[in-house]
C-alpha atoms as a PDB file:
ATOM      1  CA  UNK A   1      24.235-115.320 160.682  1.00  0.00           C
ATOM      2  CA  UNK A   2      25.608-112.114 160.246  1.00  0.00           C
ATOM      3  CA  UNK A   3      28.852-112.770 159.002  1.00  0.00           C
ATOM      4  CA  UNK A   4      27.234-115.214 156.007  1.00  0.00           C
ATOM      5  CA  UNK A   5      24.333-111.889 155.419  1.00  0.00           C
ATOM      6  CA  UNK A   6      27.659-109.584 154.877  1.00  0.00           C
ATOM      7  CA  UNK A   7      29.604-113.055 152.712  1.00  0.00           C
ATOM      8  CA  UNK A   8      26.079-112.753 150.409  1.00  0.00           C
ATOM      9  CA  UNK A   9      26.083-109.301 149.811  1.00  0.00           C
ATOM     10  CA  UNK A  10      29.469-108.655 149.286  1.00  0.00           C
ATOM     11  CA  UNK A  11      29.352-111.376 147.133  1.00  0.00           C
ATOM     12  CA  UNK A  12      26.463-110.058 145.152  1.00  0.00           C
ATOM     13  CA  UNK A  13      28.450-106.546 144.797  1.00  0.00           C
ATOM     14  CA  UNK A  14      31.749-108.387 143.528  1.00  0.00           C
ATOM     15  CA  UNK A  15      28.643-110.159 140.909  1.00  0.00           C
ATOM     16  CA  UNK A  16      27.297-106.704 139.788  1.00  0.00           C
ATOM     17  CA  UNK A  17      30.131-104.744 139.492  1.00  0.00           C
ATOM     18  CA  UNK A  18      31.626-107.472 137.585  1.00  0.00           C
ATOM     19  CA  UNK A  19      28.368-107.380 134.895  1.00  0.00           C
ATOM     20  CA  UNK A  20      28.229-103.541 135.155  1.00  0.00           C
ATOM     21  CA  UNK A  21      32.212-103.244 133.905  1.00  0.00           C
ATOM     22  CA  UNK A  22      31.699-106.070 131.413  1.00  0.00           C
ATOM     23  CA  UNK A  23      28.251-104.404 130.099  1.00  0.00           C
ATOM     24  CA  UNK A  24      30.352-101.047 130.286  1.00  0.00           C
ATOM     25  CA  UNK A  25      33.102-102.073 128.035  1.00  0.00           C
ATOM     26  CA  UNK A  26      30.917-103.852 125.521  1.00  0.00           C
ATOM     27  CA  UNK A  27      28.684-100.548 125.302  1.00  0.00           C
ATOM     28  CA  UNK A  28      31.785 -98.594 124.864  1.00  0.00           C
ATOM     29  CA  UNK A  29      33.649-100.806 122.233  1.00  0.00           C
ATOM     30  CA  UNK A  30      29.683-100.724 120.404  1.00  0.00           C
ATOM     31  CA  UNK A  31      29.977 -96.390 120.465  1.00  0.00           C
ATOM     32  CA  UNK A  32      33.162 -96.704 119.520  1.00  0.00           C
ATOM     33  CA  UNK A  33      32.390 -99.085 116.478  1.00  0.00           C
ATOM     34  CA  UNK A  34      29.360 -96.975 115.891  1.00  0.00           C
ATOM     35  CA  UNK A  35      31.385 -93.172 115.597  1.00  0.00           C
ATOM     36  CA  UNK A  36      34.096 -95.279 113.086  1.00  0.00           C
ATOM     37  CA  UNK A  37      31.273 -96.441 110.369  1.00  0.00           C
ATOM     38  CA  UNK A  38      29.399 -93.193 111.129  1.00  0.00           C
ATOM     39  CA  UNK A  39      32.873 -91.355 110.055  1.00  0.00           C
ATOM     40  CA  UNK A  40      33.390 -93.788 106.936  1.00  0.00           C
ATOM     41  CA  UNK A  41      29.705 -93.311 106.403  1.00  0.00           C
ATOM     42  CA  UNK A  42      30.232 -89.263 106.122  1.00  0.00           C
ATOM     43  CA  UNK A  43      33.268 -88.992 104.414  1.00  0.00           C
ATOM     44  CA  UNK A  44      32.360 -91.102 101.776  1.00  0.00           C
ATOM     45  CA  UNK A  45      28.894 -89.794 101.244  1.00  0.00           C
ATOM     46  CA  UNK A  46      30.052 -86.312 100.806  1.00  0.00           C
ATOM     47  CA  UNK A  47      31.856 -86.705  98.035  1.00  0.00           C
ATOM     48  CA  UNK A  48      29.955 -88.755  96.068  1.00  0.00           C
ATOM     49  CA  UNK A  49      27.099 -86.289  96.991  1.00  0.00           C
ATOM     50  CA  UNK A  50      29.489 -83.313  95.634  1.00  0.00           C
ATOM     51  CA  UNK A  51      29.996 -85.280  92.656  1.00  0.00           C
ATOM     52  CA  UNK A  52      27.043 -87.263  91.596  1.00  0.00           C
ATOM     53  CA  UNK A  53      24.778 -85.189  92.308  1.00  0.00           C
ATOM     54  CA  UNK A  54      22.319 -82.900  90.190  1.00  0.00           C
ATOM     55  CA  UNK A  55      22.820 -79.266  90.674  1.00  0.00           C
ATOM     56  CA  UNK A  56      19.950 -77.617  92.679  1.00  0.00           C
ATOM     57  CA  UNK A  57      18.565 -75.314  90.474  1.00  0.00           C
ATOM     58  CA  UNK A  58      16.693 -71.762  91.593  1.00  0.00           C
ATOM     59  CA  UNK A  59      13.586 -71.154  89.568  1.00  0.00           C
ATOM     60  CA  UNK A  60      11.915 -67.753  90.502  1.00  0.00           C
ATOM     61  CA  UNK A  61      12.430 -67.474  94.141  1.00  0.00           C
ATOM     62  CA  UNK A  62      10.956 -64.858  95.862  1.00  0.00           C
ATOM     63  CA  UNK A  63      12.646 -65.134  99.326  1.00  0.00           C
ATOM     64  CA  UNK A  64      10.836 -66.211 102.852  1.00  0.00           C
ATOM     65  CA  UNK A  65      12.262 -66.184 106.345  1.00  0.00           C
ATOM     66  CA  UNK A  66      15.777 -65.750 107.166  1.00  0.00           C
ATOM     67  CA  UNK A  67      15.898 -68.445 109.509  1.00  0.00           C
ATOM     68  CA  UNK A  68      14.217 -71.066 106.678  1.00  0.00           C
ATOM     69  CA  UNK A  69      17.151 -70.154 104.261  1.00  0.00           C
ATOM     70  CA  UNK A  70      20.157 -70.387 106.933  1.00  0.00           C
ATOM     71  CA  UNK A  71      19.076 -73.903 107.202  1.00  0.00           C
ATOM     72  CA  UNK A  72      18.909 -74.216 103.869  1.00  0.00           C
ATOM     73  CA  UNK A  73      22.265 -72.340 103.017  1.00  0.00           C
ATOM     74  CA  UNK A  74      23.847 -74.883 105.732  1.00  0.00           C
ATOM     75  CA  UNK A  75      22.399 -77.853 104.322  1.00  0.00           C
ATOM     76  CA  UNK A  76      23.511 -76.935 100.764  1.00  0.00           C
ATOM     77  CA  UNK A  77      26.994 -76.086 101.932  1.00  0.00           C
ATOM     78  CA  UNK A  78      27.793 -79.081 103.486  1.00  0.00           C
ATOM     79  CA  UNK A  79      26.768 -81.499 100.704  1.00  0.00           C
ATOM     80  CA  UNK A  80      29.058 -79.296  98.197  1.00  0.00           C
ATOM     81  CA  UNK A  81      26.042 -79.265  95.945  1.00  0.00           C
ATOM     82  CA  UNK A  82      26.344 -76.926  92.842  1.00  0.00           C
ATOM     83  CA  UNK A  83      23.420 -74.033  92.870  1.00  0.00           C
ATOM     84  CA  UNK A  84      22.494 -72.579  90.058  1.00  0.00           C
ATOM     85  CA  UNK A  85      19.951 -69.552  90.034  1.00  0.00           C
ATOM     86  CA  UNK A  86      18.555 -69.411  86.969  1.00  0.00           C
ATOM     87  CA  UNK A  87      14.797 -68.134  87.491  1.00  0.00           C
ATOM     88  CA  UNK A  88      13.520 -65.091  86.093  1.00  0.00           C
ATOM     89  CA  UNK A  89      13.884 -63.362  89.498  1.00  0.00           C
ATOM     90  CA  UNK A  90      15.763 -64.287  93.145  1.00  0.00           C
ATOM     91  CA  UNK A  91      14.653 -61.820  95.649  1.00  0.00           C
ATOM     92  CA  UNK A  92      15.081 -61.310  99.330  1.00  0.00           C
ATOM     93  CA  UNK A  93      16.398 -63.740 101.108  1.00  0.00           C
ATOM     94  CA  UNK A  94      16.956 -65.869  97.915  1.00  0.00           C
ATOM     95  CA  UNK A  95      19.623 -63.881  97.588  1.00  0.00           C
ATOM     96  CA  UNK A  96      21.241 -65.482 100.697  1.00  0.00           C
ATOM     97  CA  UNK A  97      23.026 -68.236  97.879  1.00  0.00           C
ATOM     98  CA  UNK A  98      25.274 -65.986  96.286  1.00  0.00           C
ATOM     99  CA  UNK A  99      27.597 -66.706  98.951  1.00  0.00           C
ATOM    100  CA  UNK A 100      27.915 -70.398  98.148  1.00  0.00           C
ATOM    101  CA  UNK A 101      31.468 -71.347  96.877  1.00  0.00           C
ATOM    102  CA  UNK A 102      29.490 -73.747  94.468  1.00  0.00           C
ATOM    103  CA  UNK A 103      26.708 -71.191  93.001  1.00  0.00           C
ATOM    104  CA  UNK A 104      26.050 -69.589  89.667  1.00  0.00           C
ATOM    105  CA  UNK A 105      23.671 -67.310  88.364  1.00  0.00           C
ATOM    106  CA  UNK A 106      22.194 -66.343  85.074  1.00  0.00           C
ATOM    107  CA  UNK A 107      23.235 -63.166  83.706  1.00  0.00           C
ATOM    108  CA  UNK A 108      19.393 -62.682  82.886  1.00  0.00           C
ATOM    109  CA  UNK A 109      17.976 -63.295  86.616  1.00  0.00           C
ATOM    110  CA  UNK A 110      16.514 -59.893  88.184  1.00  0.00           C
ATOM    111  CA  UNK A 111      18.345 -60.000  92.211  1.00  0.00           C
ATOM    112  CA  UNK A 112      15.703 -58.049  94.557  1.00  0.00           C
ATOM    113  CA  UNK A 113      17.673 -56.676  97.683  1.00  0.00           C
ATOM    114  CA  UNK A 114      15.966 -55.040 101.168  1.00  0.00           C
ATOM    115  CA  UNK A 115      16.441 -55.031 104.285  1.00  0.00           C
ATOM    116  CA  UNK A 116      15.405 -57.389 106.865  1.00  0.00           C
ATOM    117  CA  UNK A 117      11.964 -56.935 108.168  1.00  0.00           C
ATOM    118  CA  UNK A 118       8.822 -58.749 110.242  1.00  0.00           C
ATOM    119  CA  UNK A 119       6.504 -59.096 107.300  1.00  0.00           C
ATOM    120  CA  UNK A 120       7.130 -55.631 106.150  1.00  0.00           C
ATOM    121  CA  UNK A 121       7.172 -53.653 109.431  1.00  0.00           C
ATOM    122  CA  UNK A 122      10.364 -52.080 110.285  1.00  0.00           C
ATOM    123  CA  UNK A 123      12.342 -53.905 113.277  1.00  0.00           C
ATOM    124  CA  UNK A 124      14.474 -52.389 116.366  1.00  0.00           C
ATOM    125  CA  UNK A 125      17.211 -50.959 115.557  1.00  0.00           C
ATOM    126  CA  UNK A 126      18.937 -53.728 117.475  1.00  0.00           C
ATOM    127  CA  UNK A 127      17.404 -56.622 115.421  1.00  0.00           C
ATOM    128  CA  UNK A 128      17.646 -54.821 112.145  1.00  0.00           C
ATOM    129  CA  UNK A 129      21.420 -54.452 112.893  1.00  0.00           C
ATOM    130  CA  UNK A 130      21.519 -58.038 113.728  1.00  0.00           C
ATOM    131  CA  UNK A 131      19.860 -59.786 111.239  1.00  0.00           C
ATOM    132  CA  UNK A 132      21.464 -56.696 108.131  1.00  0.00           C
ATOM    133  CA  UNK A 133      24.974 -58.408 109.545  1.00  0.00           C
ATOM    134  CA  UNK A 134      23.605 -62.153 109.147  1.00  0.00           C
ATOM    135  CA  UNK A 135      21.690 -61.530 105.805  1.00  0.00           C
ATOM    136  CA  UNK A 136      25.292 -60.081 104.649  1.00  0.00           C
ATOM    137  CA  UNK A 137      27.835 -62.659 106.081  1.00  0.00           C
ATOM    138  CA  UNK A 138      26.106 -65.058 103.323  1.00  0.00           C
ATOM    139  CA  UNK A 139      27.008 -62.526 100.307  1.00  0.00           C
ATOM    140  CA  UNK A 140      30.819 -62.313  98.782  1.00  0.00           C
ATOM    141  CA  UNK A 141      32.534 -59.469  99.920  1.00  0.00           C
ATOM    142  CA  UNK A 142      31.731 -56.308  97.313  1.00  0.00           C
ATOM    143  CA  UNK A 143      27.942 -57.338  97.715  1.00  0.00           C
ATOM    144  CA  UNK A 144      28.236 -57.650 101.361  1.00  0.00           C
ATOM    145  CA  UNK A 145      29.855 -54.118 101.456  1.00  0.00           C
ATOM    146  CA  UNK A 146      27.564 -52.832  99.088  1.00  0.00           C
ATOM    147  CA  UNK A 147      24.536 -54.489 101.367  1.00  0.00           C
ATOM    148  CA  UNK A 148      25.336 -53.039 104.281  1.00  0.00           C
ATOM    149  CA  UNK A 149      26.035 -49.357 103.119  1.00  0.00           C
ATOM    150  CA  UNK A 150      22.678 -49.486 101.069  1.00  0.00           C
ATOM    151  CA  UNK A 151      20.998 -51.841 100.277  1.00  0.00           C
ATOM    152  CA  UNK A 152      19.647 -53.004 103.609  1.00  0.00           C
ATOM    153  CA  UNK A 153      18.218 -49.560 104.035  1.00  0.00           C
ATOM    154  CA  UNK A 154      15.096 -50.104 101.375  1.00  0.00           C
ATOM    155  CA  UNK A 155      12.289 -52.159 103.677  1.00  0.00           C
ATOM    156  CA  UNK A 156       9.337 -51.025 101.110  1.00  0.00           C
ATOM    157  CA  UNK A 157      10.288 -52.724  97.693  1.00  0.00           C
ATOM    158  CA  UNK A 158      13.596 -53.654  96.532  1.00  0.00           C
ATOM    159  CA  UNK A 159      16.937 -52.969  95.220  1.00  0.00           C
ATOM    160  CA  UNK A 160      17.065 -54.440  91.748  1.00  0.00           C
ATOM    161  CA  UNK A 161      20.203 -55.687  90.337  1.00  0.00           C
ATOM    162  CA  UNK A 162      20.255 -57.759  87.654  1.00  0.00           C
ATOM    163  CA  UNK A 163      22.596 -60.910  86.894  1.00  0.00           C
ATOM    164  CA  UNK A 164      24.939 -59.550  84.717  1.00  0.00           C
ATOM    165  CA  UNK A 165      26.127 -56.864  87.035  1.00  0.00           C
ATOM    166  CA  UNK A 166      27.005 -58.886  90.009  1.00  0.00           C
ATOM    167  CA  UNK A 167      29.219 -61.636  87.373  1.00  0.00           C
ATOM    168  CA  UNK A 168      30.727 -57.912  86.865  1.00  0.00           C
ATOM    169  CA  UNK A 169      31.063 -57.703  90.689  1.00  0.00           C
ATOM    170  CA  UNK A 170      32.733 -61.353  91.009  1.00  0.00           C
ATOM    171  CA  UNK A 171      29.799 -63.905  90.974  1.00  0.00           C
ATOM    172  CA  UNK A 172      30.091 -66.572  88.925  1.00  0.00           C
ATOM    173  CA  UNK A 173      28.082 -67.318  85.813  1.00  0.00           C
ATOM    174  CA  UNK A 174      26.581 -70.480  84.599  1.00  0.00           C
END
């Protein structure tokens, strides 16, 4: 009786293990099916999304939280979309898009610079360090210079520069 118990359950494990593998290998050829159309998927969408579509223009923009506009700037950056800031005014952290590769501005559009704040009330040291050095990565390289020696120090109003004067310093015009 106890050798045919041990002959049932062995023979159930052989069974099981058996179905697990097969279920195993079918679930990995389905992932592995699944990451090659999700590839193709990508690859082609991006650049028909560079290409066909419309450019995401900036009306008058007058910033919001950092953390809003990284995802934003990230989003914007990997569909290769064109930006074009063409309101009457981009301040704060609207001017996080300058840094795009694909943005242009108008010469006419007012660019409000400050430094970063918690609704208008001064940070740490520490975070104002941290988040001056985030806010500046996004800008080309004279404006990011030019950020971080002075205008990041303004927290009450802004720094305004208009259009015309950063095409001077190297950002494209539309």
């Amino acid at each position: 009786m106890r050798d045919l118990l041990k002959d049932v359950i062995q023979t159930a494990k052989s069974q099981v293990a058996h179905q697990v593998k097969e279920s195993y290998d079918s679930l990995a050829k389905a992932l592995v099916t699944a990451a090659a159309v999700t590839v193709a998927l990508f690859s082609t969408t991006s650049s028909v999304t560079a290409a066909g579509q419309a450019p995401y223009v900036v009306g008058s923009d007058r910033g919001g939280f950092v953390r809003d506009r990284l995802i934003e700037l990230r989003d914007l950056r990997s569909s290769g979309r064109r930006v074009e800031i063409r309101g009457r005014v981009c301040y704060s952290t609207c001017t996080m898009l300058l840094g795009l590769p694909n943005t242009c501005i108008s010469p006419r559009t007012t660019f409000g610079f400050h430094g970063p704040s918690r609704s208008g009330q001064r940070l740490s040291a520490e975070k104002f360090d941290h988040y001056s050095r985030i806010i500046a990565s996004t800008y080309p390289q004279k404006l990011n210079s030019w950020y971080m020696q002075t205008g990041r120090m303004r927290i009450d109003g802004v720094y305004k520069i208009k259009g015309s004067e950063l095409i001077r310093m190297g950002v494209r015009a539309c």
